[in-house]
C-alpha atoms as a PDB file:
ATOM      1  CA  UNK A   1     -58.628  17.196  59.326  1.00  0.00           C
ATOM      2  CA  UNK A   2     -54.695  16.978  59.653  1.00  0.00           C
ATOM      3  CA  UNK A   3     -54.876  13.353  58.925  1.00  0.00           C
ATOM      4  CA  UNK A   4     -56.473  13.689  55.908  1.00  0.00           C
ATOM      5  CA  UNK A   5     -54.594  16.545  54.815  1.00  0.00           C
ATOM      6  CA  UNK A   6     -51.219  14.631  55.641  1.00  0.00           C
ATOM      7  CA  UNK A   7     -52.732  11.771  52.849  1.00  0.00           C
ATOM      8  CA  UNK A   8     -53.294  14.322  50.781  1.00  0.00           C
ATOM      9  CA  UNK A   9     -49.955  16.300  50.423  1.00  0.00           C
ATOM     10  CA  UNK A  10     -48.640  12.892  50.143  1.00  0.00           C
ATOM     11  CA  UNK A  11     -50.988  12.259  47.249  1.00  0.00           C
ATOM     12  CA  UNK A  12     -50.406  15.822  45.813  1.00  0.00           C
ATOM     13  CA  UNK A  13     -46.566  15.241  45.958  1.00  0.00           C
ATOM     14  CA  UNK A  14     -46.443  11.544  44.541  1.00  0.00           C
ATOM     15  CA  UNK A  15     -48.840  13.044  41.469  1.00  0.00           C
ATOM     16  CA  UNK A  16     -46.471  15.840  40.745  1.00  0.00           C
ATOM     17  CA  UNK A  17     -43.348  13.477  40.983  1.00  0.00           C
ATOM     18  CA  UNK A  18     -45.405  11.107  38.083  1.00  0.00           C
ATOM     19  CA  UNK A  19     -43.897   8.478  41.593  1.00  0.00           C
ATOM     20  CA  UNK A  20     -44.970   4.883  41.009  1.00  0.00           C
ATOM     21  CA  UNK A  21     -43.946   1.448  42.897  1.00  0.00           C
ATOM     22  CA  UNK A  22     -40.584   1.119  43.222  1.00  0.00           C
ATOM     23  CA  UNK A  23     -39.729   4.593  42.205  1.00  0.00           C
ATOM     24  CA  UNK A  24     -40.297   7.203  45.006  1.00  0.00           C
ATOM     25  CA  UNK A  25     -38.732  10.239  45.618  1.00  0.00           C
ATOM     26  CA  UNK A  26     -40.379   9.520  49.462  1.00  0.00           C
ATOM     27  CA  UNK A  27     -39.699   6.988  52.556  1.00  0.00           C
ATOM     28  CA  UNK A  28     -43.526   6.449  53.233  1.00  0.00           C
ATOM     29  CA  UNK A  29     -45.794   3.979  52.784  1.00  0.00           C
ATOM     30  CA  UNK A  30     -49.180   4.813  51.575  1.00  0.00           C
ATOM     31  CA  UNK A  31     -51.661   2.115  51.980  1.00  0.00           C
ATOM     32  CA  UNK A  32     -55.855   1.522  50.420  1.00  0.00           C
ATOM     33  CA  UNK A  33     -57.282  -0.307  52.761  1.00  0.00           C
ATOM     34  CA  UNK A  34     -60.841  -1.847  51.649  1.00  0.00           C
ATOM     35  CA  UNK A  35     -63.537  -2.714  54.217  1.00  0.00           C
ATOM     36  CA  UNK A  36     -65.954  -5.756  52.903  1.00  0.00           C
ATOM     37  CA  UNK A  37     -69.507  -7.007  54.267  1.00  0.00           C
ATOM     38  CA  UNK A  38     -70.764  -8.811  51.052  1.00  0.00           C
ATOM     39  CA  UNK A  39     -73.000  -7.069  49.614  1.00  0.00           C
ATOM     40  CA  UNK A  40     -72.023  -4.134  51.562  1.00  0.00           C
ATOM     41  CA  UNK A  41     -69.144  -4.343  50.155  1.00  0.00           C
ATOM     42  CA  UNK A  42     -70.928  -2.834  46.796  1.00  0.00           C
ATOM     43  CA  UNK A  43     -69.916   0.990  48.828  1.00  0.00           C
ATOM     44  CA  UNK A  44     -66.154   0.233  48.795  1.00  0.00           C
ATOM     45  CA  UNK A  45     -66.027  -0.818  44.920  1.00  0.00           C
ATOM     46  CA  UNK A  46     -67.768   2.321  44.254  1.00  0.00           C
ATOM     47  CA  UNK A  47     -64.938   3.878  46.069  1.00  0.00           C
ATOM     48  CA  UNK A  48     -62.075   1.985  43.673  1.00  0.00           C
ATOM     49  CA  UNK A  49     -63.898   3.145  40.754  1.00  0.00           C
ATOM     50  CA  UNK A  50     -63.396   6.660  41.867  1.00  0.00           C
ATOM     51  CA  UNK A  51     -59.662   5.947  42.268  1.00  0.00           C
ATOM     52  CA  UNK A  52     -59.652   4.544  38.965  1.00  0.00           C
ATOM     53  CA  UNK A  53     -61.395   6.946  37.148  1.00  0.00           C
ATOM     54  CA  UNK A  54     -58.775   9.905  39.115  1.00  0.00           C
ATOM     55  CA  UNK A  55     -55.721   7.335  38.029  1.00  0.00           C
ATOM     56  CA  UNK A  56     -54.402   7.758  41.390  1.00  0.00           C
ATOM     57  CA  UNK A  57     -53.649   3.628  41.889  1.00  0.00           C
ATOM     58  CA  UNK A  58     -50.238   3.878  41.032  1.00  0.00           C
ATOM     59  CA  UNK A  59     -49.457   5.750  43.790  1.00  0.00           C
ATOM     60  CA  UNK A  60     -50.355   3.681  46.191  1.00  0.00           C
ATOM     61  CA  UNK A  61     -47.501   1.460  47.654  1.00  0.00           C
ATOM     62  CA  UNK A  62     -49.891  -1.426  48.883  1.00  0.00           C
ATOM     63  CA  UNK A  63     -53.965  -2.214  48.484  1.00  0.00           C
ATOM     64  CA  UNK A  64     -55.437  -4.484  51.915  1.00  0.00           C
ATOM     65  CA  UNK A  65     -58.690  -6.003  51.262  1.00  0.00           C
ATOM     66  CA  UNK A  66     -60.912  -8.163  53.834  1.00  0.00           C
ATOM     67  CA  UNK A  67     -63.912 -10.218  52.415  1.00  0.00           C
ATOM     68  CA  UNK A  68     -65.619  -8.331  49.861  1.00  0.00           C
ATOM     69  CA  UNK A  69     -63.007  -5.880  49.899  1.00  0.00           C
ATOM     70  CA  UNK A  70     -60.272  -8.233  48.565  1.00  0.00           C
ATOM     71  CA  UNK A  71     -62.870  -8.634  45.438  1.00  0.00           C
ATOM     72  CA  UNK A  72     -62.718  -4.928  45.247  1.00  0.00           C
ATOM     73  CA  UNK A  73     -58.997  -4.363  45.679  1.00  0.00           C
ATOM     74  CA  UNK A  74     -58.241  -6.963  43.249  1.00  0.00           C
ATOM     75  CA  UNK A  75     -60.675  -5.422  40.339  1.00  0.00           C
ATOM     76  CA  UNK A  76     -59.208  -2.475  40.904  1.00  0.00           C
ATOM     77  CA  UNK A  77     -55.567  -3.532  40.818  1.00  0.00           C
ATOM     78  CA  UNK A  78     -56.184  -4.951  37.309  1.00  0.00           C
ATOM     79  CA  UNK A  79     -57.668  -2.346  36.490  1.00  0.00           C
ATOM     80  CA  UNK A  80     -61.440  -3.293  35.680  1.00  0.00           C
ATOM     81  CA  UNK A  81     -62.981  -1.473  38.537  1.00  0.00           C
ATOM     82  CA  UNK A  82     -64.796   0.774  36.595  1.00  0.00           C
ATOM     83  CA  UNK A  83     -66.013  -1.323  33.556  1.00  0.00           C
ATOM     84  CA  UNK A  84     -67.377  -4.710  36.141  1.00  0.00           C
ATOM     85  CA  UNK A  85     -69.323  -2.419  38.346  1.00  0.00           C
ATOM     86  CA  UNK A  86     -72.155  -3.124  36.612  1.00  0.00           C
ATOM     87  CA  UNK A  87     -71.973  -6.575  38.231  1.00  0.00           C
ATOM     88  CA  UNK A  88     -73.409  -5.507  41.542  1.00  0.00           C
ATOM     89  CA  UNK A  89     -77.022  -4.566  39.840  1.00  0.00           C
ATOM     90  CA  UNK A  90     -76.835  -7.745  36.998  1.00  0.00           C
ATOM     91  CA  UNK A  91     -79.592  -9.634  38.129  1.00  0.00           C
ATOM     92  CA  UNK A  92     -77.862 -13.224  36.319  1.00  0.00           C
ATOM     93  CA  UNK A  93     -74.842 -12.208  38.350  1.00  0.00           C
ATOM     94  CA  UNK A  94     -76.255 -11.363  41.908  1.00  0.00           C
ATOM     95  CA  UNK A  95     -78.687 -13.982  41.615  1.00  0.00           C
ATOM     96  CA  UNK A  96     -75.931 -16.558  41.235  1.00  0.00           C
ATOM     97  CA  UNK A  97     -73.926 -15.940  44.210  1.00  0.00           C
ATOM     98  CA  UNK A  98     -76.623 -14.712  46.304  1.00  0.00           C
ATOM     99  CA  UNK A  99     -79.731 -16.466  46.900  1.00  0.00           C
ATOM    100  CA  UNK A 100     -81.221 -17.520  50.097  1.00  0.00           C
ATOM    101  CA  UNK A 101     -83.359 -20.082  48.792  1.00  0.00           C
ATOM    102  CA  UNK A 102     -80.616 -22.155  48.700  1.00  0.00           C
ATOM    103  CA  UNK A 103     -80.277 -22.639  52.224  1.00  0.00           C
ATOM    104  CA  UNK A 104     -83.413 -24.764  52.305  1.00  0.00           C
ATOM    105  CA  UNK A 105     -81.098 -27.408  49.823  1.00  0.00           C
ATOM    106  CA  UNK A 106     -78.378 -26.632  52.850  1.00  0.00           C
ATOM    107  CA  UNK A 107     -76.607 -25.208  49.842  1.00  0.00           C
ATOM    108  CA  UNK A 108     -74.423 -22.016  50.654  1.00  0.00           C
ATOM    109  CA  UNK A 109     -76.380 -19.100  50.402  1.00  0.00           C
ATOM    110  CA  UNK A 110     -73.339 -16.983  49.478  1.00  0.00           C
ATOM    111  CA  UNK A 111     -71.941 -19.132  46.266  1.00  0.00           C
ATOM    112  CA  UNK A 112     -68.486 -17.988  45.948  1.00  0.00           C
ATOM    113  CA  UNK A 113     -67.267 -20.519  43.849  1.00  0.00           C
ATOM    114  CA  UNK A 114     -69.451 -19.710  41.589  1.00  0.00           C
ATOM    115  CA  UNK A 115     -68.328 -15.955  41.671  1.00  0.00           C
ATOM    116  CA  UNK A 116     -64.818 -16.750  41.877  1.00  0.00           C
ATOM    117  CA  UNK A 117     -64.392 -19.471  38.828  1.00  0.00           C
ATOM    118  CA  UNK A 118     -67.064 -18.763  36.422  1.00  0.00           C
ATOM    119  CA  UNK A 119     -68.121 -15.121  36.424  1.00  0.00           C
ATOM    120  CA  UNK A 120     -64.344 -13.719  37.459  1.00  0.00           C
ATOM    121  CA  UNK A 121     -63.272 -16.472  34.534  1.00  0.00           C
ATOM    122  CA  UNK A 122     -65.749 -16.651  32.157  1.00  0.00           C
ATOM    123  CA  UNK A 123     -68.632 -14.120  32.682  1.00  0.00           C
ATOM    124  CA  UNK A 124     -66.738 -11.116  33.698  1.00  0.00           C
ATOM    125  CA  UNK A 125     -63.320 -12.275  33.234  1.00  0.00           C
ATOM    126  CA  UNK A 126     -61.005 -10.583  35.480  1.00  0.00           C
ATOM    127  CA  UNK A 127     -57.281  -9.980  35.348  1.00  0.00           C
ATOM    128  CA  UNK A 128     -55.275 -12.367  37.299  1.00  0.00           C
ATOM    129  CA  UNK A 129     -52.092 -11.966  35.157  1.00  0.00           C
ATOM    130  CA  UNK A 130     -52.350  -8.551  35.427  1.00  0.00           C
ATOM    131  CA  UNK A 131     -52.999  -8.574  39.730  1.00  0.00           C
ATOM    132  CA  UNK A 132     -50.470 -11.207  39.788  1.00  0.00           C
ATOM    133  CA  UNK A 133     -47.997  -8.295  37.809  1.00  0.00           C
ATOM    134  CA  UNK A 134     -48.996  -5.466  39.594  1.00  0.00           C
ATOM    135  CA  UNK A 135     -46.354  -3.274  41.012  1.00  0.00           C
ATOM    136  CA  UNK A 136     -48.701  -2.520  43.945  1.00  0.00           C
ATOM    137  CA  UNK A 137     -48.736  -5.442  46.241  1.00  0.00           C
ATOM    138  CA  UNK A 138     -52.044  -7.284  46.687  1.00  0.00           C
ATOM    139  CA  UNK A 139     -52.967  -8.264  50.637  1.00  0.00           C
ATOM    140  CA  UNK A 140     -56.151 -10.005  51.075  1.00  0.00           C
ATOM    141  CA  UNK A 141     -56.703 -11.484  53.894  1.00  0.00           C
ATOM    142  CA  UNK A 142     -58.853 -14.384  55.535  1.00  0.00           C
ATOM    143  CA  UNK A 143     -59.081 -15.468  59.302  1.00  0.00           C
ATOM    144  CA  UNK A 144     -57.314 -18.983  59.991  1.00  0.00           C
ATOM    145  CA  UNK A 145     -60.046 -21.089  61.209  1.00  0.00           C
ATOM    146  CA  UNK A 146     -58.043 -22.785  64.086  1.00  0.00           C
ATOM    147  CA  UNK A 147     -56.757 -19.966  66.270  1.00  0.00           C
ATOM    148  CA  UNK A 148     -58.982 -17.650  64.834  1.00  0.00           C
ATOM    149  CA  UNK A 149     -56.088 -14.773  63.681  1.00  0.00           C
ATOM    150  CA  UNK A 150     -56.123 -12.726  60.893  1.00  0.00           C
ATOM    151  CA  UNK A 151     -53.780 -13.840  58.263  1.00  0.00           C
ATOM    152  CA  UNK A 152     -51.959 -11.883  54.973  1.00  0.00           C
ATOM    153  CA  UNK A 153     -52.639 -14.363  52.113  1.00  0.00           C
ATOM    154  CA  UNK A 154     -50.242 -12.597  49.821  1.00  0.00           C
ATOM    155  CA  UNK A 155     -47.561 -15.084  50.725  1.00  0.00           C
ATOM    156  CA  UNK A 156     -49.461 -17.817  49.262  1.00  0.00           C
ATOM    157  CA  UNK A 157     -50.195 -16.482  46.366  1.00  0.00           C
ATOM    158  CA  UNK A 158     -48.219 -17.669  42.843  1.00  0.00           C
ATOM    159  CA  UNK A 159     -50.551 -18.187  39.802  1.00  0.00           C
ATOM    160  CA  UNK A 160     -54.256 -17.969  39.135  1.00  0.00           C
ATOM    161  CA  UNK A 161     -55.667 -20.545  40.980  1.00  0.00           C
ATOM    162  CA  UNK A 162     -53.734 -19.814  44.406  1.00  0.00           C
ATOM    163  CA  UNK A 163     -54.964 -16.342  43.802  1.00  0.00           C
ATOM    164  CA  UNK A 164     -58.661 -17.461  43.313  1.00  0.00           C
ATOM    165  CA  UNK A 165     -58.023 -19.632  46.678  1.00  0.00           C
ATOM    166  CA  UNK A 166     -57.240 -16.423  48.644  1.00  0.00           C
ATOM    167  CA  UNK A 167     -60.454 -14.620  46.915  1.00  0.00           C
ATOM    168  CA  UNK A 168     -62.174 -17.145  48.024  1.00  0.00           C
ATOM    169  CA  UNK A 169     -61.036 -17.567  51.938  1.00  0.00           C
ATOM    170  CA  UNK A 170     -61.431 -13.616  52.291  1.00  0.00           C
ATOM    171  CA  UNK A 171     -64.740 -14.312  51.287  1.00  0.00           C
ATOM    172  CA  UNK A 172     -65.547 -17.123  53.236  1.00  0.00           C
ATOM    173  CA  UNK A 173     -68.711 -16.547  55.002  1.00  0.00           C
ATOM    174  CA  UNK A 174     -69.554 -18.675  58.431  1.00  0.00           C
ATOM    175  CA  UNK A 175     -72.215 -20.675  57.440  1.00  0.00           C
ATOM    176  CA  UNK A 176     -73.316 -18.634  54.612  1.00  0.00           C
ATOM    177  CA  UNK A 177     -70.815 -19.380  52.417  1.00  0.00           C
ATOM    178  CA  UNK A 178     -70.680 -22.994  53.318  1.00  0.00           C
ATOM    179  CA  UNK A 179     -67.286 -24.836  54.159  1.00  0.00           C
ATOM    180  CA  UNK A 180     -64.074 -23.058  55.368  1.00  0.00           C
ATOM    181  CA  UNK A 181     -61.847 -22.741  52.495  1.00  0.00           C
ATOM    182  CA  UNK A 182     -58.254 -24.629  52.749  1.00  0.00           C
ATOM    183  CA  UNK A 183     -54.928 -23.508  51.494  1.00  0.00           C
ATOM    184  CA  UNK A 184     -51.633 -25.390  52.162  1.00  0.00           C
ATOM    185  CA  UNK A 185     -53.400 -27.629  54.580  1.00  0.00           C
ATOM    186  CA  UNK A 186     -54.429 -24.542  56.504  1.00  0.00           C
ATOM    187  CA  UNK A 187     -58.575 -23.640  56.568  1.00  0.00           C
ATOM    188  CA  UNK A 188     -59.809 -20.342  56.494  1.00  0.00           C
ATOM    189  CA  UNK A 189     -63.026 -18.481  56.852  1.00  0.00           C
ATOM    190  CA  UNK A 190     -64.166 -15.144  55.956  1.00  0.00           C
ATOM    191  CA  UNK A 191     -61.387 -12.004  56.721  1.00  0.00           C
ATOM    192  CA  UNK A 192     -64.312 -10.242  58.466  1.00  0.00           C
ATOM    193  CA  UNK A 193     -64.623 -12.388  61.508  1.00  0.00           C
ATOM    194  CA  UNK A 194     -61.038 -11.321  62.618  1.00  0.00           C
ATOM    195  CA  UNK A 195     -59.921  -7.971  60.817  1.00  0.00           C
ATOM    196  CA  UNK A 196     -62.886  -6.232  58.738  1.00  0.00           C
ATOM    197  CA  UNK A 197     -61.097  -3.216  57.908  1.00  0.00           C
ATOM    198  CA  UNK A 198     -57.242  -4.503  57.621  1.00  0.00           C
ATOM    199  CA  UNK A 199     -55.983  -1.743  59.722  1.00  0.00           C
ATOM    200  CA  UNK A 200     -53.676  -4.098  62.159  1.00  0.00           C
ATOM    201  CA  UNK A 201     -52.155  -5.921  59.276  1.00  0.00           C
ATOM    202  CA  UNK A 202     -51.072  -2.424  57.280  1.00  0.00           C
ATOM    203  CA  UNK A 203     -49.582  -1.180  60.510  1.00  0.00           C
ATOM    204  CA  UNK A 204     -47.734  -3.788  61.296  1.00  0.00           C
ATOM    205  CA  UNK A 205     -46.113  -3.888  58.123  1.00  0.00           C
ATOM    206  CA  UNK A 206     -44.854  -0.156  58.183  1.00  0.00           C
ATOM    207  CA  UNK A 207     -48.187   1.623  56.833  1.00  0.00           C
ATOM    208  CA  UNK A 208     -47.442   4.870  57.239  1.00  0.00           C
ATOM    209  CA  UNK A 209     -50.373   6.748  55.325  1.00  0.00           C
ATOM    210  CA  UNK A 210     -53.692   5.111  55.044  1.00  0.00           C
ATOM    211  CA  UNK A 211     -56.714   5.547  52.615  1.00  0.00           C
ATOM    212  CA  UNK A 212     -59.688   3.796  54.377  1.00  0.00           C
ATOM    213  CA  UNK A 213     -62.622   2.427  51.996  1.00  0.00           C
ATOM    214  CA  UNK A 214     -65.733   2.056  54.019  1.00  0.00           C
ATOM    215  CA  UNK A 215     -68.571   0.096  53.878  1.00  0.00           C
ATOM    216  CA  UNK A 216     -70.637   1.459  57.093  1.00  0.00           C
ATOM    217  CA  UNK A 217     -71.740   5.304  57.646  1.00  0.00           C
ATOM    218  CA  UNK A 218     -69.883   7.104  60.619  1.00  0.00           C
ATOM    219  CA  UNK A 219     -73.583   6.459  62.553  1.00  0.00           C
ATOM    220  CA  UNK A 220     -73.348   2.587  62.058  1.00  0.00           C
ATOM    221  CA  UNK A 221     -72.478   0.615  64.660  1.00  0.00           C
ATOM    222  CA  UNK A 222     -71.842  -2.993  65.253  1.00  0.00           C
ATOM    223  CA  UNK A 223     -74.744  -4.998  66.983  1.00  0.00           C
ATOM    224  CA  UNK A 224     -73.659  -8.254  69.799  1.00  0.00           C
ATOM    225  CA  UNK A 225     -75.049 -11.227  68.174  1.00  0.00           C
ATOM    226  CA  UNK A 226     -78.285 -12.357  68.875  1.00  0.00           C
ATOM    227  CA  UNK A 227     -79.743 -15.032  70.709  1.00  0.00           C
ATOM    228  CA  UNK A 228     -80.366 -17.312  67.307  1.00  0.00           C
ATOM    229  CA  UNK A 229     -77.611 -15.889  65.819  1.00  0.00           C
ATOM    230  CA  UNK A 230     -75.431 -16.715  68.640  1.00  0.00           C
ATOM    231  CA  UNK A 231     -77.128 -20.634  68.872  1.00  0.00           C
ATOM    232  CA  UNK A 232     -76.714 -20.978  64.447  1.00  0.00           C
ATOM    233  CA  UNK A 233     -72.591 -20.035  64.493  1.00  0.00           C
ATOM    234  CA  UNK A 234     -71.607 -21.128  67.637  1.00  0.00           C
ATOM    235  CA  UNK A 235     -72.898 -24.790  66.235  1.00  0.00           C
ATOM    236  CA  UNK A 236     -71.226 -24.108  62.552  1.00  0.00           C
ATOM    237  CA  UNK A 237     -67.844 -23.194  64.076  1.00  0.00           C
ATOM    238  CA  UNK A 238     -67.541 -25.611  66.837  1.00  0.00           C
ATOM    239  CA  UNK A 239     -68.023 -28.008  64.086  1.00  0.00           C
ATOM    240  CA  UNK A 240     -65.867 -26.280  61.483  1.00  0.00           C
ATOM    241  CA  UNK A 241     -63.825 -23.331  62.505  1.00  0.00           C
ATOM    242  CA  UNK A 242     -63.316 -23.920  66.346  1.00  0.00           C
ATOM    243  CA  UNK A 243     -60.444 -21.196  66.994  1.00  0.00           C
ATOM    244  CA  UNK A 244     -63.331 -18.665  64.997  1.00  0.00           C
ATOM    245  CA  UNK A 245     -65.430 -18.566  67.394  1.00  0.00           C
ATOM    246  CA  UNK A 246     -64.048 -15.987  70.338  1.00  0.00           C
ATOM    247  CA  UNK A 247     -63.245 -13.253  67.626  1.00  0.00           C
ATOM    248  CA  UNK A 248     -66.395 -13.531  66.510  1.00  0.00           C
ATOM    249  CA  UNK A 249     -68.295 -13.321  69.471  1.00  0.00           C
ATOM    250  CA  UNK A 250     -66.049 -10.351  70.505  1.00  0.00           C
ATOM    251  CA  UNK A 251     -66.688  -8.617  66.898  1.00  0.00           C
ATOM    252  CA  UNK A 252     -67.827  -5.144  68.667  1.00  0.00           C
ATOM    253  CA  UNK A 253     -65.185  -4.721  70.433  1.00  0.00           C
ATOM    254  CA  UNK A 254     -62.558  -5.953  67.538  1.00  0.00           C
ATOM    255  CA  UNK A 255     -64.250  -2.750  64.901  1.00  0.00           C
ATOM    256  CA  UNK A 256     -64.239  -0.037  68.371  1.00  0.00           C
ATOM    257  CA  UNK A 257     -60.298  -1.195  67.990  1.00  0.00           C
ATOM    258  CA  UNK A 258     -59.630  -0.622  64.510  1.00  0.00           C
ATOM    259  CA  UNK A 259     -61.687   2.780  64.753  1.00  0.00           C
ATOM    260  CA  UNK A 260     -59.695   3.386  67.438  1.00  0.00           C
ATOM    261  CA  UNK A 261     -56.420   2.622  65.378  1.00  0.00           C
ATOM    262  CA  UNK A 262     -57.646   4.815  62.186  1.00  0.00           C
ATOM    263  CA  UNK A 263     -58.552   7.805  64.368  1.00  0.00           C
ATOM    264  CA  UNK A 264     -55.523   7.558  66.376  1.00  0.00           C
ATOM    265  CA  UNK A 265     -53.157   7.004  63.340  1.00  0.00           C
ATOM    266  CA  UNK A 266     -51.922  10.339  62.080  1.00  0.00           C
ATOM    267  CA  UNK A 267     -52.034  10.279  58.334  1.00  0.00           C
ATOM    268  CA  UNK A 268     -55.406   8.435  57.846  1.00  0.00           C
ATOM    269  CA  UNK A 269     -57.926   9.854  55.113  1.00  0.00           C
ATOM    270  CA  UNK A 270     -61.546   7.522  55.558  1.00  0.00           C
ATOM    271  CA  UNK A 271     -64.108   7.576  52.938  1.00  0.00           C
ATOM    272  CA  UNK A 272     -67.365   6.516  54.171  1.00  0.00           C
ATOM    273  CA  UNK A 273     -70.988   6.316  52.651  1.00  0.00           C
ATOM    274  CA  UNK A 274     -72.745   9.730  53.159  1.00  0.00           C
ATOM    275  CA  UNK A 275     -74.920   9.811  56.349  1.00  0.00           C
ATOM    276  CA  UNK A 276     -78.509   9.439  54.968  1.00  0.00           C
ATOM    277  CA  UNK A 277     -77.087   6.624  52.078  1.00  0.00           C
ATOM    278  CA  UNK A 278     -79.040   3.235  52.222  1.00  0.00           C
ATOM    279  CA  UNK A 279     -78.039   0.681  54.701  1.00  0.00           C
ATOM    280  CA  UNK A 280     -77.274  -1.914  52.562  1.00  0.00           C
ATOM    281  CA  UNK A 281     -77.346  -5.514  54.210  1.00  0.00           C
ATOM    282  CA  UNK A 282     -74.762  -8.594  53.712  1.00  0.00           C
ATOM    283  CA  UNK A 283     -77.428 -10.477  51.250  1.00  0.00           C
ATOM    284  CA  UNK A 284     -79.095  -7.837  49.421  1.00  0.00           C
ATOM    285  CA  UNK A 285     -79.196  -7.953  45.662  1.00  0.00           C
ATOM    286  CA  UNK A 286     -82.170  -5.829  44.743  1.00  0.00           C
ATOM    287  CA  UNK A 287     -80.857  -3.594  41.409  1.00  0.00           C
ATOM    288  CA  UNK A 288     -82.104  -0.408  42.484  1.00  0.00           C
ATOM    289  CA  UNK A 289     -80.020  -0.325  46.193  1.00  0.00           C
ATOM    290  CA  UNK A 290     -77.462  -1.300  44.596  1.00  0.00           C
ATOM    291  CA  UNK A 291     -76.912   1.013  41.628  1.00  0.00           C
ATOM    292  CA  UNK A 292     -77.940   3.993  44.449  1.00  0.00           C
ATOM    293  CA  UNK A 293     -75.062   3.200  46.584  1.00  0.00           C
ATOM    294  CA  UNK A 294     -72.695   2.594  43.694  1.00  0.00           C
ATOM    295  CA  UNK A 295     -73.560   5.941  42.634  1.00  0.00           C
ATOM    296  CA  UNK A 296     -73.261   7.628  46.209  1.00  0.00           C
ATOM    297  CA  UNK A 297     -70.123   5.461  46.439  1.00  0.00           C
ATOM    298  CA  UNK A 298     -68.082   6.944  43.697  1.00  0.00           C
ATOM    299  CA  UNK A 299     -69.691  10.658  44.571  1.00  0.00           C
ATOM    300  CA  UNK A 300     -68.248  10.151  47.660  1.00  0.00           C
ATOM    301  CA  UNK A 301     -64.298   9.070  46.820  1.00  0.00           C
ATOM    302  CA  UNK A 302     -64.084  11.755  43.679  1.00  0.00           C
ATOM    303  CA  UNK A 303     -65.053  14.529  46.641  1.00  0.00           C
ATOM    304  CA  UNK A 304     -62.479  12.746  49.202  1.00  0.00           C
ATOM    305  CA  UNK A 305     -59.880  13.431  46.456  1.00  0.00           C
ATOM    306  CA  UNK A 306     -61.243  17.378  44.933  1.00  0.00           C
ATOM    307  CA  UNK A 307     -58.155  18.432  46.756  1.00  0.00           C
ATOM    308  CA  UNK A 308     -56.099  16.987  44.826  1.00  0.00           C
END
């Protein structure tokens, strides 16, 4: 409980101050770090909304998203967290970038392209300008699909369109969202294979507080990939992300490390789905789930911050 009470007298003190980006009366460096899992992911936007709706972004120093948490950390840093949600029970919307029908076509069952350059441009326009503005620096991240390391996009970023390419290699899914995604001659694949909740990245760049969004109750646990699972990817990144491979495979023991970074960090508040909420899976787009956990979601992050 010290940890979180350590975020939370920073929160507390930053609120009275009215302390934003670049004008602190404080040395630290308070961090939102956003777990993904594609449709999982739907827990951590619930989470922003509730950060939102409190008006507590601004006093954050930095926001660190992998895979679907990029998508959430960027909604939220143009401030449309709240008013898109609705996206995650639209059946037009969820049917568009998730269908699994599609793999029978060999078509990507996870369309982000789709996602990322016609409903985040034309159906549900989001903010880029205002992302691209933002006093709080934007991290998404993406695993390079040579060595296999987590990489910080943010240094790539410079207009719309190299910020859609990093939404886009966060979010790029081994063989469910088809082809690794390149930027600056580089190819990347989904931020979840090497990093899924950015804790590494924030630390090594000074974090010194840390507000976890998370996507998986505290009684979740990874699962070793299966035989067919195991025979499917190993194929898919031998042919197209060879240096993937070995963090994948060693995926449970890369999440027991970042738990054990968060719980060993002391100034760490997590906000996790309730134990008893719905396990929701990567590809899951049923309307009912997904409203339930959106609503659990932002429950969840307005209790994490009552203290305040």
């Amino acid at each position: 409980m010290e940890q979180n009470e350590s975020v939370l007298r920073l929160l507390r003190e930053r609120l009275r101050q009215g302390s934003t980006p670049g004008d602190r009366g404080d040395d630290a460096r308070l961090v939102l770090l956003i777990e993904g899992g594609s449709s999982r992911g739907v827990y951590s936007s619930g989470m922003t909304v509730a950060i939102e709706q409190l008006g507590l972004l601004p006093l954050f120093d930095a926001v660190y998203g992998s895979s679907a948490g990029a998508l959430n950390g960027a909604w939220l840093l143009c401030g449309r967290a709240g008013s898109t949600i609705h996206a995650w029970w639209t059946p037009e919307i969820m049917r568009g970038t998730i269908d699994v029908r599609r793999a029978l076509r060999r078509q990507p069952v996870v369309d982000t392209r789709f996602l990322v350059h016609t409903v985040y441009t034309s159906l549900m326009p989001m903010g880029f300008q205002e992302i691209l503005a933002s006093p709080v620096e934007f991290h998404p991240l993406a695993t390079d699909a040579e060595n296999g390391r987590s990489v910080d996009l943010r240094p790539t970023i410079r207009d719309q369109a190299s910020l859609q390419a990093a939404l886009r290699a966060s979010t790029a899914m081994p063989v469910l969202a088809g082809e690794p995604v390149e930027i600056g001659g580089r190819r990347f694949v989904d931020a979840g294979v090497s990093e899924a909740v950015p804790v590494r990245t924030a630390l090594a760049d000074g974090a010194t507080h840390i507000v976890a969004l998370r996507t998986r109750r505290a009684d979740e646990t990874s699962a070793v990939p299966g035989r067919a699972e195991r025979m499917v990817l190993s194929r898919w990144f031998a042919r197209r992300a060879p240096g993937a491979s070995a963090p994948w495979l060693e995926r449970v023991a890369m999440r027991a490390e970042e738990e054990r970074l968060l719980a060993a960090h002391p100034a760490t508040l997590q906000i996790r789905p309730p134990l008893g909420s719905a396990r929701i899976g990567r590809t899951e787009r049923r309307p009912g789930p997904m409203r339930a956990a959106v609503d659990t979601a932002i429950a969840a992050g307005l209790q994490a911050f009552g203290a305040l």
